[in-house]
Structures are given as C-alpha cells and as structure tokens.
PDB file of N, CA and C in Angstrom:
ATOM      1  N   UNK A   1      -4.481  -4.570 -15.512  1.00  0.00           N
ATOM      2  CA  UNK A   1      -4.716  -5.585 -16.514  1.00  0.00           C
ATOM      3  C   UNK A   1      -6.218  -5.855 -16.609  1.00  0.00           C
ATOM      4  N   UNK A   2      -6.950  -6.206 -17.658  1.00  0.00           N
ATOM      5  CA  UNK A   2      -7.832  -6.659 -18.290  1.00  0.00           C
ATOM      6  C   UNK A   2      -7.935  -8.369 -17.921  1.00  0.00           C
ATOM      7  N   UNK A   3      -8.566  -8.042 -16.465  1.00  0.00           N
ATOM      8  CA  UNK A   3      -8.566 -10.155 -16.215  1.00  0.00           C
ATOM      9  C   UNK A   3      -9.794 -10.642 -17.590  1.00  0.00           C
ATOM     10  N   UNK A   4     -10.653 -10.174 -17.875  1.00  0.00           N
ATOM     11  CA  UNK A   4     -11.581 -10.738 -18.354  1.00  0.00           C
ATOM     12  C   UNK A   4     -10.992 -10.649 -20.117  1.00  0.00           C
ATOM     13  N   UNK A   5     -10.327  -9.926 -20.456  1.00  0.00           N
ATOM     14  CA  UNK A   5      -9.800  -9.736 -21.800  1.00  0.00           C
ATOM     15  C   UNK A   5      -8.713 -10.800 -21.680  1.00  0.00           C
ATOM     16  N   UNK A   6      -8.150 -11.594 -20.595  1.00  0.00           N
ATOM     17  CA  UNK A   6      -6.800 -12.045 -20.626  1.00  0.00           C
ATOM     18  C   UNK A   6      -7.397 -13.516 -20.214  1.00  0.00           C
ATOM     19  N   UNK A   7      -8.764 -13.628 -19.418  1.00  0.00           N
ATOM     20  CA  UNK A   7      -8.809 -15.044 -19.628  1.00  0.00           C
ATOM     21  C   UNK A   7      -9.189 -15.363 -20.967  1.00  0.00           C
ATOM     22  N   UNK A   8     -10.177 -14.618 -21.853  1.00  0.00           N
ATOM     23  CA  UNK A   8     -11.141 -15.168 -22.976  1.00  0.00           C
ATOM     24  C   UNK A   8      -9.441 -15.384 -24.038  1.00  0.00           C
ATOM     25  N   UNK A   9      -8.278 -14.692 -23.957  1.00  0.00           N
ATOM     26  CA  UNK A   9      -7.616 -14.866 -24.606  1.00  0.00           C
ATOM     27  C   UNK A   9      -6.961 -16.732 -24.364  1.00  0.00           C
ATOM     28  N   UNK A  10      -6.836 -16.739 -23.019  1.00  0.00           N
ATOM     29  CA  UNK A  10      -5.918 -17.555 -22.756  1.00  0.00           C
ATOM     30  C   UNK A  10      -6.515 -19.197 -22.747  1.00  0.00           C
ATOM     31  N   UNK A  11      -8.308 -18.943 -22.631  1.00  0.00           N
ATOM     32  CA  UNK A  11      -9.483 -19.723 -22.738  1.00  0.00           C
ATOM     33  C   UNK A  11     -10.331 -19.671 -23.440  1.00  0.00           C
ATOM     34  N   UNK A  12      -9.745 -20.330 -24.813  1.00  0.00           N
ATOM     35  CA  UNK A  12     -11.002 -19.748 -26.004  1.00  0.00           C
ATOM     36  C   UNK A  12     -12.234 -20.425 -25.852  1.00  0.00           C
ATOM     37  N   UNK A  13     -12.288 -21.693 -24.625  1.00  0.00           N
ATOM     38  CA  UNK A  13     -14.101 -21.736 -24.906  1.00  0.00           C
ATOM     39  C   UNK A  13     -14.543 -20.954 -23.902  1.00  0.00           C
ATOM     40  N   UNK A  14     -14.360 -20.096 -23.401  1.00  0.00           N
ATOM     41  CA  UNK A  14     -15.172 -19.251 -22.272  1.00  0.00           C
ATOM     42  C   UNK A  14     -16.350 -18.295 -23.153  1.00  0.00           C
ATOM     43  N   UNK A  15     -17.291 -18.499 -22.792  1.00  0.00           N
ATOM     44  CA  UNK A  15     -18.381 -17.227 -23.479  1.00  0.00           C
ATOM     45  C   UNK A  15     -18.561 -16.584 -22.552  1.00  0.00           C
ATOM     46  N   UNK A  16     -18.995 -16.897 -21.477  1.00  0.00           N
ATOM     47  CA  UNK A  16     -19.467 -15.725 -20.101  1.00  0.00           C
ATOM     48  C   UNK A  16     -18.731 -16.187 -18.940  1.00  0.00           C
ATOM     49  N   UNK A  17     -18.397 -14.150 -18.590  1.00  0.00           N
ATOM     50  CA  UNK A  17     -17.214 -13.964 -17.173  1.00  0.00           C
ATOM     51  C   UNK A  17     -18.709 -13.450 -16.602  1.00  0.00           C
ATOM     52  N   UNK A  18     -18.589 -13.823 -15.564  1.00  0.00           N
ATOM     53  CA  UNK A  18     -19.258 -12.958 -14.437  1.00  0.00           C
ATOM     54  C   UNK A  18     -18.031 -12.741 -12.734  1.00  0.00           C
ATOM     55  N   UNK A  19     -18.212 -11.832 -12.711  1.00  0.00           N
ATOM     56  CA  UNK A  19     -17.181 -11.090 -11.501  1.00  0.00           C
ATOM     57  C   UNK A  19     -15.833 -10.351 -12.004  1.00  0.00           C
ATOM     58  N   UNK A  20     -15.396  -9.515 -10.935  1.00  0.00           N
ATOM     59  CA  UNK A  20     -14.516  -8.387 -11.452  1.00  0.00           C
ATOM     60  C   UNK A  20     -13.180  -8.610 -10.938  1.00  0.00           C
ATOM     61  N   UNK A  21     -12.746  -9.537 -10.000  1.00  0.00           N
ATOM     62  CA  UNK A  21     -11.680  -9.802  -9.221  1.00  0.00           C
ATOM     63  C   UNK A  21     -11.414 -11.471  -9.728  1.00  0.00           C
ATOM     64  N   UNK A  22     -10.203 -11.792  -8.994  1.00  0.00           N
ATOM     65  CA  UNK A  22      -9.767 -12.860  -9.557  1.00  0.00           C
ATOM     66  C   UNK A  22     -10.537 -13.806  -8.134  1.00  0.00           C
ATOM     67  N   UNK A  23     -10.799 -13.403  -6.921  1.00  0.00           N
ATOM     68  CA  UNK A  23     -11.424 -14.196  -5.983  1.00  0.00           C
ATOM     69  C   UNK A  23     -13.237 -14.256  -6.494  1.00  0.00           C
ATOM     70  N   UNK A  24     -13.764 -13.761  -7.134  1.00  0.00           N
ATOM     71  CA  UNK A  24     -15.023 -13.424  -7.678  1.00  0.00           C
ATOM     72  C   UNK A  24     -15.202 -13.905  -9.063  1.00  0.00           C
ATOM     73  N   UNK A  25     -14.537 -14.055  -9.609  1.00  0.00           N
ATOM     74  CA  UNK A  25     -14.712 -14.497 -11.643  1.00  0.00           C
ATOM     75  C   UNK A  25     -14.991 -15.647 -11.712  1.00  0.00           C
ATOM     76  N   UNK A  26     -15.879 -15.942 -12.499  1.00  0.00           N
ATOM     77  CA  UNK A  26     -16.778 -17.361 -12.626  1.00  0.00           C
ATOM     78  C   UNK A  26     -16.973 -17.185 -14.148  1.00  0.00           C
ATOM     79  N   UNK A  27     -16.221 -18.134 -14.561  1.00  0.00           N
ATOM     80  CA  UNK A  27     -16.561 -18.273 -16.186  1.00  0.00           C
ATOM     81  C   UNK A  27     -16.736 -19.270 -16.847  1.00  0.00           C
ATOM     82  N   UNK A  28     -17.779 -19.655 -17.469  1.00  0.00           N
ATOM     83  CA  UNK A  28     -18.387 -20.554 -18.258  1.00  0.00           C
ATOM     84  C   UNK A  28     -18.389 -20.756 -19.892  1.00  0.00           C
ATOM     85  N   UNK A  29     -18.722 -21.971 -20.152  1.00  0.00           N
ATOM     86  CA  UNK A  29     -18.524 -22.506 -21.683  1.00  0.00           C
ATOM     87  C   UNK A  29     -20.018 -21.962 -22.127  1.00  0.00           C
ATOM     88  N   UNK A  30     -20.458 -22.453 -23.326  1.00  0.00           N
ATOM     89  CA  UNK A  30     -21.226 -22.076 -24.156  1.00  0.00           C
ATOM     90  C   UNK A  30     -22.361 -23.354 -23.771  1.00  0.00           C
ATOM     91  N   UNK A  31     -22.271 -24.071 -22.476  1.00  0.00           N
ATOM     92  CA  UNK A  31     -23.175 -24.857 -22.266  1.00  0.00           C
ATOM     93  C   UNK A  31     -23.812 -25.003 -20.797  1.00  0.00           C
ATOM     94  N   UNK A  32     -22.649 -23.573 -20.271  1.00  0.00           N
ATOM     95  CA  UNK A  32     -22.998 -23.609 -19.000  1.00  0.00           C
ATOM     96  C   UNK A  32     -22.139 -24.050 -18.313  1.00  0.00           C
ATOM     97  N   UNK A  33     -21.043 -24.765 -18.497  1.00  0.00           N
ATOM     98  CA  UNK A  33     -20.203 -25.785 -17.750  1.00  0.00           C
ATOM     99  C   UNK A  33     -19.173 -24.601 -17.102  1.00  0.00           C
ATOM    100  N   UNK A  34     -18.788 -24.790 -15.752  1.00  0.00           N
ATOM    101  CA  UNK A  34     -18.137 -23.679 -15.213  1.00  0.00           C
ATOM    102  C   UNK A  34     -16.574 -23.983 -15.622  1.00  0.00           C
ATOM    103  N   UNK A  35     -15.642 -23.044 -16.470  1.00  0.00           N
ATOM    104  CA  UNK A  35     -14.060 -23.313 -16.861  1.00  0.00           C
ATOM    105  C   UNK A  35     -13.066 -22.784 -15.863  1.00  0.00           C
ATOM    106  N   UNK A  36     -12.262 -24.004 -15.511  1.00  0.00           N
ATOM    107  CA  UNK A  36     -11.549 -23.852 -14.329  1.00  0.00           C
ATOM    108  C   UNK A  36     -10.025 -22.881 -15.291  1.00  0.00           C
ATOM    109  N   UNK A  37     -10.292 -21.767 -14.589  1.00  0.00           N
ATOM    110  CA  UNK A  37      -9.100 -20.396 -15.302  1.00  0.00           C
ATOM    111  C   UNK A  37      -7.834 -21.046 -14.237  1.00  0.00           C
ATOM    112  N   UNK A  38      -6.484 -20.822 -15.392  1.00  0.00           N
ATOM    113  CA  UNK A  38      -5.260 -20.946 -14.674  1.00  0.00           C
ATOM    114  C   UNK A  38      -4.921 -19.841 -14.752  1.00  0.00           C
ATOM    115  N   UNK A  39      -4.891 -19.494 -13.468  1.00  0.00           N
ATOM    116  CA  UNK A  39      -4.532 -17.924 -12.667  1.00  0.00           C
ATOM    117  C   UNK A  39      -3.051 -17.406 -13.369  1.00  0.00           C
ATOM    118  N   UNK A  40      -2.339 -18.734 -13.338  1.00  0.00           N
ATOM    119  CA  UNK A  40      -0.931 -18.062 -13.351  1.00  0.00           C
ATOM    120  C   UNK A  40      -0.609 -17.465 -14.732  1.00  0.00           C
ATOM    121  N   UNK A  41      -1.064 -18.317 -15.909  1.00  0.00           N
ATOM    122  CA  UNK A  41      -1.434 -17.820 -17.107  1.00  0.00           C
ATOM    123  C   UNK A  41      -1.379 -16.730 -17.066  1.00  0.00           C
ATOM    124  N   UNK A  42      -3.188 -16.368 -16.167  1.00  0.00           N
ATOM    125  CA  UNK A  42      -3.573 -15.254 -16.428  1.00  0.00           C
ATOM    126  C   UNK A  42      -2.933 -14.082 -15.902  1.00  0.00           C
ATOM    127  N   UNK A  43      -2.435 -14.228 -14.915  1.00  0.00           N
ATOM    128  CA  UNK A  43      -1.568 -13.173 -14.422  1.00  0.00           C
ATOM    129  C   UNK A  43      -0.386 -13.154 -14.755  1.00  0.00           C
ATOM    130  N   UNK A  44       0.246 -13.499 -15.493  1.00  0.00           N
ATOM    131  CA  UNK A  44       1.365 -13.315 -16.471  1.00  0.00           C
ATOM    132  C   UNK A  44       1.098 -13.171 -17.636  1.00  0.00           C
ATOM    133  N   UNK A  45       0.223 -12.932 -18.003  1.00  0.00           N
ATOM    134  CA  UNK A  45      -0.482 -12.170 -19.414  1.00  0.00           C
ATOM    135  C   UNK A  45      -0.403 -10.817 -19.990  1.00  0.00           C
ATOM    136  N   UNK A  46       0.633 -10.595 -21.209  1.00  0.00           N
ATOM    137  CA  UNK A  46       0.002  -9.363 -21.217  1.00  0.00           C
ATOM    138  C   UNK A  46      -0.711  -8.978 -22.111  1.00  0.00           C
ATOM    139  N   UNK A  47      -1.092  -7.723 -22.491  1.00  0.00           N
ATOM    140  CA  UNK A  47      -1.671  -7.153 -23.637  1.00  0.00           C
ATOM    141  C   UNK A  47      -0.881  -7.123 -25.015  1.00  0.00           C
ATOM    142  N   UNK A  48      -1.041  -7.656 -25.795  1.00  0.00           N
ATOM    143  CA  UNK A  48       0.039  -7.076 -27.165  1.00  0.00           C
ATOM    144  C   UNK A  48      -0.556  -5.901 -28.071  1.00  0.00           C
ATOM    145  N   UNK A  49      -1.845  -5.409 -27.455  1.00  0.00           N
ATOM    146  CA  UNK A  49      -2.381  -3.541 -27.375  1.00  0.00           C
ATOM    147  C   UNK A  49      -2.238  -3.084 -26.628  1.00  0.00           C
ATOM    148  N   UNK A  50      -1.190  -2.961 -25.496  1.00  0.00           N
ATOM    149  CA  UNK A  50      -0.481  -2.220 -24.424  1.00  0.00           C
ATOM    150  C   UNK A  50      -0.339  -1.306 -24.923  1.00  0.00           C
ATOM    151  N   UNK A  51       0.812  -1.357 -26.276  1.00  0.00           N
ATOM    152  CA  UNK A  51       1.567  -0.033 -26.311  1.00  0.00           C
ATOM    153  C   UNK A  51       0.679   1.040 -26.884  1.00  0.00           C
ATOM    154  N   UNK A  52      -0.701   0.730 -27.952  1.00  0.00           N
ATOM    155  CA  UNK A  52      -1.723   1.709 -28.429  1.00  0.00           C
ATOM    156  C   UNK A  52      -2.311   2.160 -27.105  1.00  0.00           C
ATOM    157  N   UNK A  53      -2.654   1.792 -25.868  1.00  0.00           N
ATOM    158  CA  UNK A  53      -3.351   2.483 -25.061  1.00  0.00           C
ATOM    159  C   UNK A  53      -2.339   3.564 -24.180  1.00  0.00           C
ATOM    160  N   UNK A  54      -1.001   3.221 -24.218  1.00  0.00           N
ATOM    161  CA  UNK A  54      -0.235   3.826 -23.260  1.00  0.00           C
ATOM    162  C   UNK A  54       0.383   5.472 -24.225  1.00  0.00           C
ATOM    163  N   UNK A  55       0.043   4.687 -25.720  1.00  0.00           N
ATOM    164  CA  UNK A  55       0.219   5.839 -26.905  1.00  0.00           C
ATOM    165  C   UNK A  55      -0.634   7.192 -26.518  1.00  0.00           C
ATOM    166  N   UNK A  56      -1.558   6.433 -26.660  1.00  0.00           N
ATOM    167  CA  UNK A  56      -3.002   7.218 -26.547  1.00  0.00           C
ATOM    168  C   UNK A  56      -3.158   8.305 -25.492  1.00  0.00           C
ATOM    169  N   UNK A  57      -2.904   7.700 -23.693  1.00  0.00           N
ATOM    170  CA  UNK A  57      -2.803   8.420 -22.764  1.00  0.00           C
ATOM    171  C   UNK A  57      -1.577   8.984 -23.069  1.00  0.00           C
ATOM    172  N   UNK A  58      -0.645   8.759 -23.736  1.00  0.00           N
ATOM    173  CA  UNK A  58       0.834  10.173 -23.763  1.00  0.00           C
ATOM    174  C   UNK A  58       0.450  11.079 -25.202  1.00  0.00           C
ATOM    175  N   UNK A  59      -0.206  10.822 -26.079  1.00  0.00           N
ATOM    176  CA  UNK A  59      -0.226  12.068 -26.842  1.00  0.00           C
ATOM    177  C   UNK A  59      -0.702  13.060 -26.527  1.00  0.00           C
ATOM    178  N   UNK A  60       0.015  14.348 -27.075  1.00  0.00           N
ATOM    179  CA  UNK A  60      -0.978  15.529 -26.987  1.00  0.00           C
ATOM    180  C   UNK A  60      -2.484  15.711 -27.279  1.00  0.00           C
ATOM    181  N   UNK A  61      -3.446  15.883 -26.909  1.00  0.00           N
ATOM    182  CA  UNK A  61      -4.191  16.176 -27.517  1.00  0.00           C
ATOM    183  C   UNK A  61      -4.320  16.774 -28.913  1.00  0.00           C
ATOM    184  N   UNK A  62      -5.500  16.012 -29.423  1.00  0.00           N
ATOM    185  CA  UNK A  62      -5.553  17.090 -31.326  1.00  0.00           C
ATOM    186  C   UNK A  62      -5.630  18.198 -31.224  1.00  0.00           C
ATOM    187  N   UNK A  63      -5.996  18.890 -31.050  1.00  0.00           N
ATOM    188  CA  UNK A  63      -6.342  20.759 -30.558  1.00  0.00           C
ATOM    189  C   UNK A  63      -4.210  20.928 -30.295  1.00  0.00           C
ATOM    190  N   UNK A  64      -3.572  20.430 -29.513  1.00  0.00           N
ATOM    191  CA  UNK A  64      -2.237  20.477 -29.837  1.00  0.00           C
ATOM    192  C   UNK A  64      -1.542  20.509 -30.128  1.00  0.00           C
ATOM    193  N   UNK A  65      -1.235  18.989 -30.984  1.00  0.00           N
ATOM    194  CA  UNK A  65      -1.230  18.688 -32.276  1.00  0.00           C
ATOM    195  C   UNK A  65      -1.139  19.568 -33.440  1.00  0.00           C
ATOM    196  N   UNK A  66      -2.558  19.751 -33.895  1.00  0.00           N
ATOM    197  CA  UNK A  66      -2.994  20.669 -35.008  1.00  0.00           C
ATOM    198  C   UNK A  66      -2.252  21.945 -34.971  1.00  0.00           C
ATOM    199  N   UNK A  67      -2.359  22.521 -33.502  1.00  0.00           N
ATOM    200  CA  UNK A  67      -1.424  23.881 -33.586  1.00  0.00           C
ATOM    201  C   UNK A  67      -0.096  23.776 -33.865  1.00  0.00           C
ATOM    202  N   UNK A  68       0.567  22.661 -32.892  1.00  0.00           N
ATOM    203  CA  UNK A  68       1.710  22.687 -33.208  1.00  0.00           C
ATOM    204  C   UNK A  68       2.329  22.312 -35.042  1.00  0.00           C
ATOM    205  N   UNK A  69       1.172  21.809 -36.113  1.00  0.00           N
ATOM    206  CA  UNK A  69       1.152  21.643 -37.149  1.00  0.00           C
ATOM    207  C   UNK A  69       1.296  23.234 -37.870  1.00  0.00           C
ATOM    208  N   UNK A  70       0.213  24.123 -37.156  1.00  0.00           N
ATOM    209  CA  UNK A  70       0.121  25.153 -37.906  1.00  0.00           C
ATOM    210  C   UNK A  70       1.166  25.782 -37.495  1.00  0.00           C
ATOM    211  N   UNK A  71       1.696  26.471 -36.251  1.00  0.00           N
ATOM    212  CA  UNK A  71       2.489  27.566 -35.933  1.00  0.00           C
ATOM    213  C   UNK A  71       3.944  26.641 -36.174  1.00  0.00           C
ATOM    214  N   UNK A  72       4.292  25.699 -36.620  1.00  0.00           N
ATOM    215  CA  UNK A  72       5.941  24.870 -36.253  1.00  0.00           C
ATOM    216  C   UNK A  72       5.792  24.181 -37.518  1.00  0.00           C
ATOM    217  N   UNK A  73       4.604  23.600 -38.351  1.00  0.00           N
ATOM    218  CA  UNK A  73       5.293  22.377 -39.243  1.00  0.00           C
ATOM    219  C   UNK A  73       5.053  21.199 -38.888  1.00  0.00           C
ATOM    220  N   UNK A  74       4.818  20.195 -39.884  1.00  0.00           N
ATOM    221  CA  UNK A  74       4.597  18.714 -39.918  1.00  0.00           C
ATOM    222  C   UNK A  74       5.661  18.608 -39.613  1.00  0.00           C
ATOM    223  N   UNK A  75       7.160  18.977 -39.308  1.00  0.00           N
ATOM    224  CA  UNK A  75       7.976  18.273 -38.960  1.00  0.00           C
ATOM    225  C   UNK A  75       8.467  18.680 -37.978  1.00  0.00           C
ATOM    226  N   UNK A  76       8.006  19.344 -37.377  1.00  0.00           N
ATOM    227  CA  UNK A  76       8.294  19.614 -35.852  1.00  0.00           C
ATOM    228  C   UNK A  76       7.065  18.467 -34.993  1.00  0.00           C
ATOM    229  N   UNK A  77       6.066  18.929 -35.811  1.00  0.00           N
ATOM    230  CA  UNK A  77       5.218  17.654 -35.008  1.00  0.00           C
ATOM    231  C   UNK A  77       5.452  16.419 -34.774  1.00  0.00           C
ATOM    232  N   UNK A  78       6.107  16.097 -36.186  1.00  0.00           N
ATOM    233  CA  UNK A  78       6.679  14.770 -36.350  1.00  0.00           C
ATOM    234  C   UNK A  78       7.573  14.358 -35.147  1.00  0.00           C
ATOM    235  N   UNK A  79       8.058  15.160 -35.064  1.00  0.00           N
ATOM    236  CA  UNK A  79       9.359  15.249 -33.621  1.00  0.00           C
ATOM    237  C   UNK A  79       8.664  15.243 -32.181  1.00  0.00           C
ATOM    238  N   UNK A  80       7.671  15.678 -32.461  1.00  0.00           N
ATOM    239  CA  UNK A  80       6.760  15.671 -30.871  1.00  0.00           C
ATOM    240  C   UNK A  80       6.262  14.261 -31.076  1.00  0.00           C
ATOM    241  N   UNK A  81       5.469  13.467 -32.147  1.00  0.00           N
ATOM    242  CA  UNK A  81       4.757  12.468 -31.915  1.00  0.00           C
ATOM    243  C   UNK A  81       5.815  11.147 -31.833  1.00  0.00           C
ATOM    244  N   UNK A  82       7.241  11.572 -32.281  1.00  0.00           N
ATOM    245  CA  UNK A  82       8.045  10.575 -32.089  1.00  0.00           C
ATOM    246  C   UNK A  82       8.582  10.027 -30.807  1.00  0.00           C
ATOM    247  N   UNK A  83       8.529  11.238 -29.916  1.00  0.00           N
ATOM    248  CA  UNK A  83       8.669  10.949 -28.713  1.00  0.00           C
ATOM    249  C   UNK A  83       8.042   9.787 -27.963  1.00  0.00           C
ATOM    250  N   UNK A  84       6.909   9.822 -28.231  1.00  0.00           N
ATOM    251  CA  UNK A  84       5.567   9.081 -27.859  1.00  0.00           C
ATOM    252  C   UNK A  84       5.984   7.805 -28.504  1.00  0.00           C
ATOM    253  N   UNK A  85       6.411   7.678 -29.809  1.00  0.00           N
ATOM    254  CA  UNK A  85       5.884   6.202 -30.554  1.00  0.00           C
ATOM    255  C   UNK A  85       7.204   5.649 -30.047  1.00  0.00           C
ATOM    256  N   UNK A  86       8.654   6.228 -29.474  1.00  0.00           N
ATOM    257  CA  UNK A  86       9.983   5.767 -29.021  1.00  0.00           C
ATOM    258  C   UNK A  86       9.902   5.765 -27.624  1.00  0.00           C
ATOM    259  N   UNK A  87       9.082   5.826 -27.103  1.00  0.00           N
ATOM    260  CA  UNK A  87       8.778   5.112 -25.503  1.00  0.00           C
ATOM    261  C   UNK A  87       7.640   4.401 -25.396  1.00  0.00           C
ATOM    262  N   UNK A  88       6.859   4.029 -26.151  1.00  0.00           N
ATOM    263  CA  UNK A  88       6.040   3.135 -26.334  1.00  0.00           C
ATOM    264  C   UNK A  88       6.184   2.648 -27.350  1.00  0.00           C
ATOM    265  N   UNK A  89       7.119   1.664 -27.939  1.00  0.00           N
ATOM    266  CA  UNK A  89       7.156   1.132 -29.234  1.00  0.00           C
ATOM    267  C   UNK A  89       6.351  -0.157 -29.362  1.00  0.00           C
ATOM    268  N   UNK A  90       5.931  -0.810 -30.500  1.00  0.00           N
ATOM    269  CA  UNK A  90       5.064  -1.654 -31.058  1.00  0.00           C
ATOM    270  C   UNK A  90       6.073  -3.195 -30.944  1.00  0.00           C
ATOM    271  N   UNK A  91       5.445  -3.680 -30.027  1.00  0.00           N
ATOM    272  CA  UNK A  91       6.175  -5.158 -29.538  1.00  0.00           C
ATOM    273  C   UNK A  91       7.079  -5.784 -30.528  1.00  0.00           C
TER     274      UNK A  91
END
C-alpha cells in the first residue's frame, strides 16, 4: 500500500509527508502544524486504482499483444486481454 497516497486521501489538509513507515511519517498542514494521521483509517484503506496497476503487471506485453493481433486476430486478442480485465475487474 501507498501510506503516503492513503493518508493525503484520508487527510485532505496534509501538504507534506516526510518518512516512509508508519513508525517514521510526520505530516503536516500548509502552516506547519504537525496532523495527527488515524492509522486505522489508514490501514484499512484501499486504492480504488488497484485494479489498473494489477492490470498493468498481468498484461502481455505490446510486442505480444501486437503479434498475437497479427498472426491470430483482434479477436483472439480480445480473448487474451479479457482474461486480465475478468480477474482484475473495475470496483
């Protein structure tokens, strides 16, 4: 998970995270004032761009793709990229 993408979500006055762990993250308002993050929030947070990144790491590569376009058909491809979009579907 994205702690720093999941507090600014969950804490819209935060402007600056500094630290990478949840024992280390120090985040502040736009005046300096340090914002006390609720952990539990944050760690029960998820992404609702989960499923585009998990898309992303399961497609074939384009060079793949493309072949399987040329030697099989847009609709054989179609059938390969469906795989992908029916185990990672859009929330």
């Amino acid at each position: 998970m994205d702690l720093h993408k999941a507090i600014r979500t969950i804490h819209t006055d935060v402007v600056s995270i500094n630290g990478d762990t949840q024992e280390t993250i120090v985040a502040t308002d736009n005046i300096g004032n340090e914002i006390t993050i609720d952990w539990t929030q944050v760690n029960s947070w998820t992404d609702s761009d989960q499923y585009k990144y998990d898309r992303a790491n399961d497609y074939p590569s384009v060079k793949d793709q493309l072949d399987k376009i040329y030697h099989e058909g847009i609709d054989e491809w179609k059938k390969l990229i469906k795989v992908t979009k029916d185990k990672y579907p859009k929330e």
